[in-house]
N, C-alpha and C. Protein backbone atom coordinates (compact mmCIF):
# COMPACT_ATOMS: atom_id res chain seq x y z
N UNK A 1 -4.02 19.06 29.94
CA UNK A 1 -3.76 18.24 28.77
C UNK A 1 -4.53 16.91 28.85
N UNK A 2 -4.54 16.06 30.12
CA UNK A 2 -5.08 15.11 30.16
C UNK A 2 -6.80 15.06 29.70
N UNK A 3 -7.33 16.69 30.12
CA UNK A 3 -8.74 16.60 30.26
C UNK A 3 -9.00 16.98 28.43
N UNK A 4 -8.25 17.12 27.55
CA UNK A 4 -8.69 17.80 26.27
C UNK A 4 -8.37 16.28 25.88
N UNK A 5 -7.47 15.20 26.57
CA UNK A 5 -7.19 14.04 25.82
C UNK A 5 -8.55 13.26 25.98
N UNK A 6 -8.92 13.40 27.48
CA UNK A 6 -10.33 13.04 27.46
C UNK A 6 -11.47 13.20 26.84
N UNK A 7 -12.04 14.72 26.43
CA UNK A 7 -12.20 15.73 26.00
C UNK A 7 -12.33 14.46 24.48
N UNK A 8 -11.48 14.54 23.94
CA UNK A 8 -11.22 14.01 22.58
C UNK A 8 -11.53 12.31 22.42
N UNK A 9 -11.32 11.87 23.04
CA UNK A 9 -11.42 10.01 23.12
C UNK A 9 -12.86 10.28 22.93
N UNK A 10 -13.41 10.63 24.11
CA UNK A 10 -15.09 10.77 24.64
C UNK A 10 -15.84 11.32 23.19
N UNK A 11 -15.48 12.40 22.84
CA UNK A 11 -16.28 12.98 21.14
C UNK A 11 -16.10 12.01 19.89
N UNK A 12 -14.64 11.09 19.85
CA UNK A 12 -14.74 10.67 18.95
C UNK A 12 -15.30 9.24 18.98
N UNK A 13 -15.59 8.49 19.89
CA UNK A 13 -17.08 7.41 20.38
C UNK A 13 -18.25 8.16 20.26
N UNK A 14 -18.49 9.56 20.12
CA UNK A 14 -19.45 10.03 19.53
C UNK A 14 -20.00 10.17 18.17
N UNK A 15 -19.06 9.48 17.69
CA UNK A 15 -19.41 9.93 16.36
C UNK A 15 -20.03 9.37 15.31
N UNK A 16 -21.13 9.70 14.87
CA UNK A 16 -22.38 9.05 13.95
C UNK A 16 -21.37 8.43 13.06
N UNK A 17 -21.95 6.70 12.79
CA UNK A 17 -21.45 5.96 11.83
C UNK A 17 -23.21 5.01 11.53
N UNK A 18 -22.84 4.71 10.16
CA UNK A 18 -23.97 4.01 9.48
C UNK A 18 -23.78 2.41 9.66
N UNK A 19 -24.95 2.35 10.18
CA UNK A 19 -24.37 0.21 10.49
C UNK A 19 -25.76 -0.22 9.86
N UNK A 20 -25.48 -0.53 8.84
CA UNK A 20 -26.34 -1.58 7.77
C UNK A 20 -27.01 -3.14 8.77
N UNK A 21 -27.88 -3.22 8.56
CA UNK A 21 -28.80 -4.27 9.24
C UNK A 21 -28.84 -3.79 11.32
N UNK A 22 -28.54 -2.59 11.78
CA UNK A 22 -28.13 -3.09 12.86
C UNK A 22 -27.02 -2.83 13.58
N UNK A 23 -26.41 -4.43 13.56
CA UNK A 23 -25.04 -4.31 14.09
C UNK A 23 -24.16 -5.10 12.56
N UNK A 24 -22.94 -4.80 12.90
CA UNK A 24 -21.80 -5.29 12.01
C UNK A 24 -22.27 -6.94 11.76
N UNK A 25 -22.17 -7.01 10.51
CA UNK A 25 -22.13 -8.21 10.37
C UNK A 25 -23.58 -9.05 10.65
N UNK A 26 -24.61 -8.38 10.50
CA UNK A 26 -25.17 -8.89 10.74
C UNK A 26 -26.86 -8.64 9.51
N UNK A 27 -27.28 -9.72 8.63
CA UNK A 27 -28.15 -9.74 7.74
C UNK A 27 -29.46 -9.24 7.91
N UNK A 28 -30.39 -9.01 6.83
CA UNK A 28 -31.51 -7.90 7.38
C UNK A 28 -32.16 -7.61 5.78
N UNK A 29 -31.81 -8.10 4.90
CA UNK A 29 -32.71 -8.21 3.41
C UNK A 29 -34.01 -8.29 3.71
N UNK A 30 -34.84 -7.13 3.13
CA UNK A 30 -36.31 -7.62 3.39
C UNK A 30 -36.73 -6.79 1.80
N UNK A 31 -37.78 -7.54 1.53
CA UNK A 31 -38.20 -7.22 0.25
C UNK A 31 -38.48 -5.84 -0.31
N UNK A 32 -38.61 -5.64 -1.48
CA UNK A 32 -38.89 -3.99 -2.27
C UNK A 32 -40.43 -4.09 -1.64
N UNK A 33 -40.47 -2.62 -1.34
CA UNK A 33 -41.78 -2.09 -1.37
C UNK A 33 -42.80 -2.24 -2.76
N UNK A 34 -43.97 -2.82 -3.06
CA UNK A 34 -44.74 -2.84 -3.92
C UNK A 34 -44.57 -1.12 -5.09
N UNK A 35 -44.87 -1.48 -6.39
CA UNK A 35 -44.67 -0.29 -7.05
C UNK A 35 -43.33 0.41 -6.63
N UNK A 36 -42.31 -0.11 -6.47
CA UNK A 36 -40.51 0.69 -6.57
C UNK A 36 -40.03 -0.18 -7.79
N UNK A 37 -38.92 0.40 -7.95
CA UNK A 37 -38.22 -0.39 -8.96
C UNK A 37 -36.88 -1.23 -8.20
N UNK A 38 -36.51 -0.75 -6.81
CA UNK A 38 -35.72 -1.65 -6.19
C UNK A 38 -35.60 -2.75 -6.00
N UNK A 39 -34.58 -3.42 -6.02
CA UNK A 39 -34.28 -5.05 -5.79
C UNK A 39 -34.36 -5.57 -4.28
N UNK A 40 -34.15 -4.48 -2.87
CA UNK A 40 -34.35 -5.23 -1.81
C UNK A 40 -33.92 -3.74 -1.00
N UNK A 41 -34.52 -3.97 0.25
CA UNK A 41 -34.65 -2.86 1.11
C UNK A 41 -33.63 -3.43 2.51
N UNK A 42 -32.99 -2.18 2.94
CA UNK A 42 -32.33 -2.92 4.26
C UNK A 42 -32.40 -1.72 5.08
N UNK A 43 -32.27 -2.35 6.75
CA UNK A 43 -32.66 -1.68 7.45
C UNK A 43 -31.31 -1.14 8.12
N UNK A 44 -31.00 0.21 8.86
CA UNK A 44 -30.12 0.71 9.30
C UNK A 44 -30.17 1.76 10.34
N UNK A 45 -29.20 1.89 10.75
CA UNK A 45 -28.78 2.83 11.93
C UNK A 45 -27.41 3.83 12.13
N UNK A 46 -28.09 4.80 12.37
CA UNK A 46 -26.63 5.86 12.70
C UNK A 46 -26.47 5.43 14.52
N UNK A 47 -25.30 5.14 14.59
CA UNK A 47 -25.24 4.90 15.79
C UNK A 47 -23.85 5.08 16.57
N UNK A 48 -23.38 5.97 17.68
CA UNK A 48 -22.33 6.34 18.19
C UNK A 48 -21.31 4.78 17.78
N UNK A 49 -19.82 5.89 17.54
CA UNK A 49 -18.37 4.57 17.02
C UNK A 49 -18.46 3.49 18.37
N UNK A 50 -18.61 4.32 19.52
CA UNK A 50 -18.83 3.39 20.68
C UNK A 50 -19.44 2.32 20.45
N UNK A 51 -20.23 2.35 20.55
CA UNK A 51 -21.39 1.61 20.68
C UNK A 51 -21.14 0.39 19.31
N UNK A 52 -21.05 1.06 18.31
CA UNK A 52 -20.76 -0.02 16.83
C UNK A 52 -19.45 -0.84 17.26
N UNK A 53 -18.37 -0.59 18.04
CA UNK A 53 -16.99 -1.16 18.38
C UNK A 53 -17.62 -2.35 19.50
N UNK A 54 -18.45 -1.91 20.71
CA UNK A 54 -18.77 -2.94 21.42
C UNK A 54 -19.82 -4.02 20.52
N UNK A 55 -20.63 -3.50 19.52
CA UNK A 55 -20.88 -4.74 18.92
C UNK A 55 -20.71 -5.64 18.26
N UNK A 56 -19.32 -5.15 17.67
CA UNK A 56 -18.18 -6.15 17.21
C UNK A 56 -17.95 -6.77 17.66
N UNK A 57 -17.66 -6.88 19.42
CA UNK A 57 -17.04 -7.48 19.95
C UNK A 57 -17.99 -8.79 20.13
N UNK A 58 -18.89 -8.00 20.74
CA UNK A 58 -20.36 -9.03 21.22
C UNK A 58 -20.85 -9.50 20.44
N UNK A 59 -20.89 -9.23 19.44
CA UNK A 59 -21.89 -9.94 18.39
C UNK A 59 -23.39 -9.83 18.31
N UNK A 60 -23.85 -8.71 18.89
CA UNK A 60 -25.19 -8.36 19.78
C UNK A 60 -25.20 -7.21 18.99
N UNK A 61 -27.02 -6.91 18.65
CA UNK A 61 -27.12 -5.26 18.07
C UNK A 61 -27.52 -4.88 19.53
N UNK A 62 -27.38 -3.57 20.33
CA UNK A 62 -27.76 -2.96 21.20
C UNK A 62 -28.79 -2.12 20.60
N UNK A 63 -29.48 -1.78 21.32
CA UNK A 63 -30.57 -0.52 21.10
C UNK A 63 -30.70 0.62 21.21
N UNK A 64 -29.19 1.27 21.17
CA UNK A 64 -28.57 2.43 21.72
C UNK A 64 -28.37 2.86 19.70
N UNK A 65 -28.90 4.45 18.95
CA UNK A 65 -29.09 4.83 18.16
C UNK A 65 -29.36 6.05 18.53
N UNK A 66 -28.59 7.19 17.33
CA UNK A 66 -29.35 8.12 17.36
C UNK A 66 -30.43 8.35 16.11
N UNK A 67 -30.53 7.45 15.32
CA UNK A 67 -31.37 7.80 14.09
C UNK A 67 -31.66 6.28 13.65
N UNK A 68 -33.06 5.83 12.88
CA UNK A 68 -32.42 4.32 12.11
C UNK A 68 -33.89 4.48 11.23
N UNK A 69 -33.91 4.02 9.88
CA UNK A 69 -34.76 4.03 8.65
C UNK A 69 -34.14 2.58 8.05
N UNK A 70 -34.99 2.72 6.89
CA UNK A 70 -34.73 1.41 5.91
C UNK A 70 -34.29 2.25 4.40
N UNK A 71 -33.37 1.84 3.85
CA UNK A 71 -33.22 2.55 2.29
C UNK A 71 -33.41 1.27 1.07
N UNK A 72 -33.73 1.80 0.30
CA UNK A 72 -33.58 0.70 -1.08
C UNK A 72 -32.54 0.61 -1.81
N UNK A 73 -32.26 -0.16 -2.18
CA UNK A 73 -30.83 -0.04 -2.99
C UNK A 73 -31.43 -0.61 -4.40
N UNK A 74 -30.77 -0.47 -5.36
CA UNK A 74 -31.84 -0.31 -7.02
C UNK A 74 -30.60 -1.12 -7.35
């Protein structure tokens, strides 16, 4: 029982979440690409719950990601 509780804590710090600029709380506006119709582009990351919880704390983006792009928002 203990090892499926483990088992379970451990997968769900696994789990892809979207963190806008980075880390929480933290700004990253950079201009529309030439020829879009968007108002401003921001940069982001899928990055383990772990990892997004310790940068709450810290106030620090880490460099730990499994994916990260920029999207436009219109």
């Amino acid at each position: 029982m203990k090892q499926l509780i483990l088992v379970l804590g451990i997968g769900i710090l696994l789990i892809p979440v979207k963190v806008t600029c980075g880390s929480p709380g933290a700004d990253c506006a950079q201009p529309p690409l030439p020829g879009t119709n968007s108002q401003v582009r921001y940069y982001y990351e899928y990055e383990p719950l772990g990892v997004m919880l310790v940068e709450l704390v810290i106030q620090k983006n880490l460099p730990f990601y499994y994916f990260s792009g920029t999207e436009d928002v219109y």
